[in-house]
Protein backbone atom coordinates (compact mmCIF):
# COMPACT_ATOMS: atom_id res chain seq x y z
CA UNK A 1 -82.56 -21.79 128.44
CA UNK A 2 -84.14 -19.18 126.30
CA UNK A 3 -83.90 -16.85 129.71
CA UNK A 4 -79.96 -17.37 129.41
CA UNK A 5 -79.82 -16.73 125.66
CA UNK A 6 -81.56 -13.48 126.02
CA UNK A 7 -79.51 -12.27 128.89
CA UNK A 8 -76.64 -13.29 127.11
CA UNK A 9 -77.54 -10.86 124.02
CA UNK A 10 -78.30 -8.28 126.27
CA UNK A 11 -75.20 -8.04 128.11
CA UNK A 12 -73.21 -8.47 124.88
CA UNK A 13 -74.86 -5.55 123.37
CA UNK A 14 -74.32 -3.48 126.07
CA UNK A 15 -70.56 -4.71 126.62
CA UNK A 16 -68.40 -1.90 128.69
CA UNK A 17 -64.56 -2.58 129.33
CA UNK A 18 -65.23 -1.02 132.99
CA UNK A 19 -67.62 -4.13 133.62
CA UNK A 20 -65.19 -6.78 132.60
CA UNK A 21 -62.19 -5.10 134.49
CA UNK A 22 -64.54 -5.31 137.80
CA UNK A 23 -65.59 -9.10 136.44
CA UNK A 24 -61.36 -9.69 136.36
CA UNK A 25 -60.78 -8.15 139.64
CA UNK A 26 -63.85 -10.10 141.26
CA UNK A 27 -62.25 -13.29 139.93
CA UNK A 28 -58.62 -12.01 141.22
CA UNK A 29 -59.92 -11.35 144.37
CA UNK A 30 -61.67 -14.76 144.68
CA UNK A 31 -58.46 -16.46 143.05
CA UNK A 32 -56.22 -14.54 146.13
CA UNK A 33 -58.66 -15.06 148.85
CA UNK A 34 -58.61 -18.99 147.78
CA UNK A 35 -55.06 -19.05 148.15
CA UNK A 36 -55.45 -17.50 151.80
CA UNK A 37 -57.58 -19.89 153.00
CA UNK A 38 -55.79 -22.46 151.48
CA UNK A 39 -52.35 -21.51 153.31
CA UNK A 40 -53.68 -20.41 156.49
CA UNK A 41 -55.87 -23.26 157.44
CA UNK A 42 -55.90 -22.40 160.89
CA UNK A 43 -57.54 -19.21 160.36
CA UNK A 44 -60.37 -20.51 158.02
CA UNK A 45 -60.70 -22.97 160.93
CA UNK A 46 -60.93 -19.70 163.29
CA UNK A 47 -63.67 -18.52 160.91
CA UNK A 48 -65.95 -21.61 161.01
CA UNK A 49 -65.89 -21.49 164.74
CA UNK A 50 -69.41 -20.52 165.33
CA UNK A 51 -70.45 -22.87 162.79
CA UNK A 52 -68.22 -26.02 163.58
CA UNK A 53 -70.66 -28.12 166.00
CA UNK A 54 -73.20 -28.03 162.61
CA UNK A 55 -73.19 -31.40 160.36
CA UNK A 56 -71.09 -30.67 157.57
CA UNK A 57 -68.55 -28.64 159.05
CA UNK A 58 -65.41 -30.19 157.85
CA UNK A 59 -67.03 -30.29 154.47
CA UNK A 60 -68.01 -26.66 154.29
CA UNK A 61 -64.33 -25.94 155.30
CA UNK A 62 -62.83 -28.17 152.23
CA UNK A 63 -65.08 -26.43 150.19
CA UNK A 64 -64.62 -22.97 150.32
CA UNK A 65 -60.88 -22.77 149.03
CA UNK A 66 -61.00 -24.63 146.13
CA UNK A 67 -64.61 -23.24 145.36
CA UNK A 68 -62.51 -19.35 145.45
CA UNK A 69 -59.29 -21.04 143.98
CA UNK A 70 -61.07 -22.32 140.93
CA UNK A 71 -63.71 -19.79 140.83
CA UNK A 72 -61.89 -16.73 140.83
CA UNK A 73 -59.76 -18.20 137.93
CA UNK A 74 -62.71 -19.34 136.24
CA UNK A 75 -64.63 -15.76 136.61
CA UNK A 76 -61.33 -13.93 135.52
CA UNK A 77 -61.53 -15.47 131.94
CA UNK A 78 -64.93 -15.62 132.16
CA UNK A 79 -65.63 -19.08 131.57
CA UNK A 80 -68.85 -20.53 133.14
CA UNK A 81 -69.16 -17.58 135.15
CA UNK A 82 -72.93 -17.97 135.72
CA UNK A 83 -71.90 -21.45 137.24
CA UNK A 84 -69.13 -20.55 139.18
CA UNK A 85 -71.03 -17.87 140.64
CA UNK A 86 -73.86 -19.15 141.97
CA UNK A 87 -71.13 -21.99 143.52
CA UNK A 88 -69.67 -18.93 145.03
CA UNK A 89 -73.35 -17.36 146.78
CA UNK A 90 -73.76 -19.99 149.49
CA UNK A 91 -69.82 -19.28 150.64
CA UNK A 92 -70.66 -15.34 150.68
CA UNK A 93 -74.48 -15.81 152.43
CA UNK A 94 -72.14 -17.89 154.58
CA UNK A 95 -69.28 -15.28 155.36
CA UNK A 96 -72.43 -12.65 155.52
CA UNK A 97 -74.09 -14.87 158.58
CA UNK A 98 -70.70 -16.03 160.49
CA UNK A 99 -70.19 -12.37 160.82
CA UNK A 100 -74.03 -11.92 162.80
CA UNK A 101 -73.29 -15.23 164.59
CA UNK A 102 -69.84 -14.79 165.74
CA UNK A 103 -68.06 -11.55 166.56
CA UNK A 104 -68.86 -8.71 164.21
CA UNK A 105 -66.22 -7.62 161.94
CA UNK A 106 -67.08 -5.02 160.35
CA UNK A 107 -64.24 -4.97 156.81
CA UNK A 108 -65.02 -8.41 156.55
CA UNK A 109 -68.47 -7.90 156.87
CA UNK A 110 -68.74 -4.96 153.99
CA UNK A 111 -66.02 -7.02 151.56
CA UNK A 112 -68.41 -9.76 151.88
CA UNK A 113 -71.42 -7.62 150.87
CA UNK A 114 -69.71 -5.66 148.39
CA UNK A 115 -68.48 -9.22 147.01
CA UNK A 116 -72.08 -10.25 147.11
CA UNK A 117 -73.93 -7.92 145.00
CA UNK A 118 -71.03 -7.97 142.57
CA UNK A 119 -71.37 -11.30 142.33
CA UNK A 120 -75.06 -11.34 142.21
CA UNK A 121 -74.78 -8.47 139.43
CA UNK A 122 -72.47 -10.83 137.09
CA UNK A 123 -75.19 -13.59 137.46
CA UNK A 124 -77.85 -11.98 135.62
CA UNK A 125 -75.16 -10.06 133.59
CA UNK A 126 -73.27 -12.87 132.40
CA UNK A 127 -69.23 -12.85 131.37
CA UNK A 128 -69.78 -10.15 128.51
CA UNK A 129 -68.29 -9.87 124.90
CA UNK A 130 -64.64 -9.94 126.05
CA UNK A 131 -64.55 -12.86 128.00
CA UNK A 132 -64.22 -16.78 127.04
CA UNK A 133 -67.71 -18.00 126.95
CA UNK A 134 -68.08 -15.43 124.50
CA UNK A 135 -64.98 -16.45 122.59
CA UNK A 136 -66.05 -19.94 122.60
CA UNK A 137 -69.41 -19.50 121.41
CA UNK A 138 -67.90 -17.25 117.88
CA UNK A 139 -66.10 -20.07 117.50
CA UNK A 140 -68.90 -22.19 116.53
C-alpha cells in the first residue's frame, strides 16, 4: 500500500495534460475496440482460432469485450485505472501471442504493443491529478 501512495504523489506532482489526453484516448480506444468485439462476434471468434481447442476458450472469448467495454470507460475517467489495467495485460499478452501462433499481422501486432507499454506505463503512473480517483480522494 505505501508503494501505491507514493506512486500516487509522484505522478500527481508531475501531472501533464499530454499524459491524461493519451490516458483518455487509451480508454477510448479500449471503450471502441470493446464495442467491436462485442458486435462482430464472429470475428473475435476468427481471432481465438489458434487458441480455441485450449480449456477456457469460450471463457476467454466472453471476457475480452466486456473487460475493453468497461475498461476503456473506466480508464477514460480514470477511475481504478491501476485495476482495470492490469485486467486489461493478460487480453494484450494474449493478442501479442495469437499474433506468433496464428498468422502474423503485422497492424494488429504493433497496436497491440503500442497498447501494451501504454498500458504498462499508466500502471506504475497511475490516473494523474485530473482524473476521478484523484477527484475522489480531495473529496475526503
Amino acid at each position: 500500500m505505501g508503494t501505491i501512495k507514493t506512486l500516487n504523489k509522484w505522478a500527481n506532482a508531475h501531472t501533464y495534460l499530454p499524459l491524461d489526453i493519451i490516458r483518455v484516448a487509451l480508454g477510448v480506444f479500449l471503450f471502441i475496440k470493446g464495442i467491436s468485439f462485442m458486435s462482430d462476434s464472429a470475428m473475435l471468434m476468427e481471432l481465438f482460432k489458434p487458441i480455441q481447442n485450449l480449456a477456457g476458450g469460450m471463457v476467454i472469448i466472453h471476457y475480452v469485450a466486456p473487460a475493453h467495454f468497461i475498461g476503456g470507460l473506466l480508464i477514460a475517467f480514470g477511475l481504478l485505472t491501476r485495476w482495470v489495467i492490469i485486467a486489461q495485460l493478460p487480453i494484450l499478452i494474449g493478442a501479442i501471442v495469437i499474433n506468433f501462433a496464428g498468422e502474423m499481422n503485422a497492424s494488429n501486432l504493433t497496436l497491440a504493443l503500442i497498447t501494451f507499454v501504454v498500458c504498462l506505463f499508466f500502471l506504475f503512473y497511475g490516473s494523474g491529478k485530473n482524473s476521478l480517483d484523484y477527484y475522489f480522494k480531495m473529496q475526503k
